[in-house]
C-alpha atoms as a PDB file:
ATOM      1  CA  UNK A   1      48.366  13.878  35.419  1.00  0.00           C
ATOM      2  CA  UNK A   2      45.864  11.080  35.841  1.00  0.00           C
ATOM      3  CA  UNK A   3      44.826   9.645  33.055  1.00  0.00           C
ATOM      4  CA  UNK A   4      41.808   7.165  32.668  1.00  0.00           C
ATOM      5  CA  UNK A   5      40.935   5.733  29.471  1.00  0.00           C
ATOM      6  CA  UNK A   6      38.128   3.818  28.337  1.00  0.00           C
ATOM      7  CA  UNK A   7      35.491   2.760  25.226  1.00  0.00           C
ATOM      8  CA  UNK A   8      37.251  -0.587  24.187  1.00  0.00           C
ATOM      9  CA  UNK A   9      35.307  -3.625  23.839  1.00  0.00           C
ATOM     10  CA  UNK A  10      34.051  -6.463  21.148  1.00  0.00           C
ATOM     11  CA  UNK A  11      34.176  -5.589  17.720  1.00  0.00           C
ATOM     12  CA  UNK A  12      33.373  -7.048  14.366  1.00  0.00           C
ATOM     13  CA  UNK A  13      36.213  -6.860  11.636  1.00  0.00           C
ATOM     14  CA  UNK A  14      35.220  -3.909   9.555  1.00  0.00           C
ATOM     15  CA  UNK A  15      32.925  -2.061  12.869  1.00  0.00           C
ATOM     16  CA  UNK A  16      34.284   1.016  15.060  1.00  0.00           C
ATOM     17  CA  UNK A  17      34.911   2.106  18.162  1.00  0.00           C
ATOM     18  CA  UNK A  18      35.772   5.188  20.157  1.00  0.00           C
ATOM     19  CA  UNK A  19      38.216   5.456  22.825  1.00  0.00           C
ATOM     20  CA  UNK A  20      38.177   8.379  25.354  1.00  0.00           C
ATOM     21  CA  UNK A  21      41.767   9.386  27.715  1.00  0.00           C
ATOM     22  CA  UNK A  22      39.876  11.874  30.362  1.00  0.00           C
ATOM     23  CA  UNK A  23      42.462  13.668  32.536  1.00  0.00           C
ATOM     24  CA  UNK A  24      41.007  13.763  35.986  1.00  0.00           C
ATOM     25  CA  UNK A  25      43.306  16.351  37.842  1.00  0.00           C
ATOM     26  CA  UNK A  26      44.189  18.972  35.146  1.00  0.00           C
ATOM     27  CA  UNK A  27      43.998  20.434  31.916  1.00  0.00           C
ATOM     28  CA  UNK A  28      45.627  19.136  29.067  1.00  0.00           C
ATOM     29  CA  UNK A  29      46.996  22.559  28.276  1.00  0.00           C
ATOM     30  CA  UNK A  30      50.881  22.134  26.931  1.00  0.00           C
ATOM     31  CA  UNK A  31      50.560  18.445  26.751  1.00  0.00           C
ATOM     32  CA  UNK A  32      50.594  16.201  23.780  1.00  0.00           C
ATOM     33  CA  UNK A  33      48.398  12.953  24.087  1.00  0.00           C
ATOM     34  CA  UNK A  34      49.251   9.858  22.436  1.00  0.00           C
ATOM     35  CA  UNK A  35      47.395   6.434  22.394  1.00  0.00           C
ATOM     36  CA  UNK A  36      49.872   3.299  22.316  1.00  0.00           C
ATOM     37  CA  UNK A  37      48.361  -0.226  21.527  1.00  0.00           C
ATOM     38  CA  UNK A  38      50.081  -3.634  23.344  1.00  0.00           C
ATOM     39  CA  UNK A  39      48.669  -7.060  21.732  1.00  0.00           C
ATOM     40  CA  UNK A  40      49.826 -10.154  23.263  1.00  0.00           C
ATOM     41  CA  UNK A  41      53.149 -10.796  23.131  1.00  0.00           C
ATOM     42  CA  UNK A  42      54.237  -8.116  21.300  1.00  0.00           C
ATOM     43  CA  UNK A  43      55.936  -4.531  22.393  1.00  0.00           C
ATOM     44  CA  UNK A  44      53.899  -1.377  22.964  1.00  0.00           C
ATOM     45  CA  UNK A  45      53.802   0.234  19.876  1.00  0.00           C
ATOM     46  CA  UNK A  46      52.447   3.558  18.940  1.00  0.00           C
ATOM     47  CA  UNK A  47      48.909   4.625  17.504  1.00  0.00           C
ATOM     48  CA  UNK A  48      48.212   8.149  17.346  1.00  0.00           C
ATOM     49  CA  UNK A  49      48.908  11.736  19.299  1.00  0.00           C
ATOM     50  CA  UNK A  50      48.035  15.044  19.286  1.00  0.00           C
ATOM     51  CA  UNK A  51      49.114  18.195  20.520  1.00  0.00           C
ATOM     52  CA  UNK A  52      46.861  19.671  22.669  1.00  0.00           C
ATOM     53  CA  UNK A  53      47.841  23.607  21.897  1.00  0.00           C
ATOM     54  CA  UNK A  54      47.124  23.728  17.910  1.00  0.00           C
ATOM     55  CA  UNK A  55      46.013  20.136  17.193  1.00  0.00           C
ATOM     56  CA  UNK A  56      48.626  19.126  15.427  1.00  0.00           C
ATOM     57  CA  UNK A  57      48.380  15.741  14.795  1.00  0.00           C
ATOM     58  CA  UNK A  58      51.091  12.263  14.225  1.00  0.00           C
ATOM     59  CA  UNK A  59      49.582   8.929  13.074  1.00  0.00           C
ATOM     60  CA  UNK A  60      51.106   5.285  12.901  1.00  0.00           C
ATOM     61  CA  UNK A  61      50.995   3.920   9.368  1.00  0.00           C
ATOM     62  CA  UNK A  62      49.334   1.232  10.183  1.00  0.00           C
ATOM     63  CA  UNK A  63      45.984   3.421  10.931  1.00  0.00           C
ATOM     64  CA  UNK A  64      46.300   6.002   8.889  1.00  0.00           C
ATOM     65  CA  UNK A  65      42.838   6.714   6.860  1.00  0.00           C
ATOM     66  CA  UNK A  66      41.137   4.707   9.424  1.00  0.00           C
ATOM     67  CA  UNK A  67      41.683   6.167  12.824  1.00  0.00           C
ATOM     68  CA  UNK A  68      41.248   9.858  13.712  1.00  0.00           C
ATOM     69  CA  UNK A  69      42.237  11.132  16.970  1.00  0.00           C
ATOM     70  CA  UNK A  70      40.729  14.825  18.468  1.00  0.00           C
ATOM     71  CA  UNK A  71      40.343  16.861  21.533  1.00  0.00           C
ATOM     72  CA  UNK A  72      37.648  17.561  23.308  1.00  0.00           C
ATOM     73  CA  UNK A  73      37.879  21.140  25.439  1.00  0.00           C
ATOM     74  CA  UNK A  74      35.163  20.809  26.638  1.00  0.00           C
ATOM     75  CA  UNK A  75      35.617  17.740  28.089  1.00  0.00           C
ATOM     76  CA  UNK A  76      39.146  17.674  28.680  1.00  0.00           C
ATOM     77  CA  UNK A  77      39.718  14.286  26.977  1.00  0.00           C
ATOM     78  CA  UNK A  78      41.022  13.210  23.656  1.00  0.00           C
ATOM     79  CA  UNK A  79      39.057  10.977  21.255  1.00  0.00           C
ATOM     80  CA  UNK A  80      40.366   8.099  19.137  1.00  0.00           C
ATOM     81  CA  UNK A  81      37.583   7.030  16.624  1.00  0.00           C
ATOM     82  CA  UNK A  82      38.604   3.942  14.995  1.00  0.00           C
ATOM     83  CA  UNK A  83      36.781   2.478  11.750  1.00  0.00           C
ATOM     84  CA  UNK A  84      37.563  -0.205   9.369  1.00  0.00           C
ATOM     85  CA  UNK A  85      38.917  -2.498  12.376  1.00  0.00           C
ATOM     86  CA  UNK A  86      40.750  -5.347  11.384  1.00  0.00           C
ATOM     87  CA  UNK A  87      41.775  -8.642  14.116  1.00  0.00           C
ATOM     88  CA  UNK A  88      45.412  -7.325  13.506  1.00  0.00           C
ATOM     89  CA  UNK A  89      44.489  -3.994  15.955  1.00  0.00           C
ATOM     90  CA  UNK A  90      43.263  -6.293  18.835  1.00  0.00           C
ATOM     91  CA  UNK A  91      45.233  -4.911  21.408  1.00  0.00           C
ATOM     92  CA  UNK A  92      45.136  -3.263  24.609  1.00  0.00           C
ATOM     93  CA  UNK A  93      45.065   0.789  24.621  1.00  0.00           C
ATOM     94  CA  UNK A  94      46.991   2.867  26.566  1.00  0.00           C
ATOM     95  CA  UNK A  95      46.479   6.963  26.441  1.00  0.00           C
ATOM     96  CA  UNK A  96      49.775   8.941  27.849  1.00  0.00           C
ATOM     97  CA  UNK A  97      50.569  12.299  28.573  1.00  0.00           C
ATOM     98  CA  UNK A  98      54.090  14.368  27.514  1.00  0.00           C
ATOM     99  CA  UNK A  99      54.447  17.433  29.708  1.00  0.00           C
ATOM    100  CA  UNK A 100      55.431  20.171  26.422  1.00  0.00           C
ATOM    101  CA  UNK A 101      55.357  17.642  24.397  1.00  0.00           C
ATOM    102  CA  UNK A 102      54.731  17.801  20.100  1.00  0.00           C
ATOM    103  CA  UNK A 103      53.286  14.567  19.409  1.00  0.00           C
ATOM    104  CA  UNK A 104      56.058  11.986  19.096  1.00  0.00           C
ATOM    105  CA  UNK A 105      55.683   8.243  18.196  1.00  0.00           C
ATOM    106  CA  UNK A 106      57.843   6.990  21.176  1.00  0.00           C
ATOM    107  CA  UNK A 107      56.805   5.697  24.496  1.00  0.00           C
ATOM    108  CA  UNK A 108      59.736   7.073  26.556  1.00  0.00           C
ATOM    109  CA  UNK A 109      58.607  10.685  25.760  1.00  0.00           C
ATOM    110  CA  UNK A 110      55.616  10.407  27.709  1.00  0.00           C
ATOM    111  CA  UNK A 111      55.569  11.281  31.481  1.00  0.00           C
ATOM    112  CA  UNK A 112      52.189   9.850  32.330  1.00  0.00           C
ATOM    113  CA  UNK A 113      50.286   6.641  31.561  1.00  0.00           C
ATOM    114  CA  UNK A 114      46.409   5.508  31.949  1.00  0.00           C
ATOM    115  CA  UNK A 115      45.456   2.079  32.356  1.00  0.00           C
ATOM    116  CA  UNK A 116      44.598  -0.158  29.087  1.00  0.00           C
ATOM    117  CA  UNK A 117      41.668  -0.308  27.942  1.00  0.00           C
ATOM    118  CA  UNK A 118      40.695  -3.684  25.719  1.00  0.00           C
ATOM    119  CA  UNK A 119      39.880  -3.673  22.334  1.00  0.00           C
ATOM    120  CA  UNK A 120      39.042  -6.928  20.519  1.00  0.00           C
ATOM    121  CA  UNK A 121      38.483  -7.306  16.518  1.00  0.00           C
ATOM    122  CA  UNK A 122      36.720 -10.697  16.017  1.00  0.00           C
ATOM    123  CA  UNK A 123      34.025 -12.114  14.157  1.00  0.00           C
END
């Protein structure tokens, strides 16, 4: 699966932004898509997934209430909408793929990676 993600850019503390992971080659029929988040020196940690077949959905703490991720069949992508952004999410983005996967918070269950997209909270 190839994976390109993109929508990051400057942001005010308190603005939004939407993030988009296309898949270029395929469907994401029985995959689970999750959006991870690296900020400088710091580990990749995890954001948000969904599962693709029923929409079930996993969230981070950290962005619960404020970010909503959703698919787009039409489209073939999935959507992270993030409000109420704060400095502390400056990071860059990263949309994977798990072949059959649920949903889970942890990056070695994911198969397939995009490339980062940069998202900056700053005044």
């Amino acid at each position: 699966v190839q994976l390109q993600a993109f929508g990051g850019g400057l942001v005010q503390p308190g603005g939004s932004l939407r993030l988009s992971c296309a898949a270029s080659d395929r469907t994401f029929s029985n995959y689970a898509v999750g959006w991870f988040r690296q900020a400088p020196g710091k580990e990749r940690e995890f954001v948000a997934a969904i599962r693709w077949s029923g929409g079930a959905t996993n969230y981070a703490d950290s962005v619960k209430g404020r970010f909503t991720i959703s698919k787009d069949n039409a489209k073939n992508a999935v959507n992270l909408q993030m409000n109420s952004l704060k400095p502390e999410d400056t990071a860059v983005y990263y949309c994977a793929a798990s072949a059959g996967g649920w949903g889970s918070g942890t990056p070695g269950s994911y198969g397939y990676w995009g490339q980062g997209t940069l998202v900056t909270v700053s005044s």
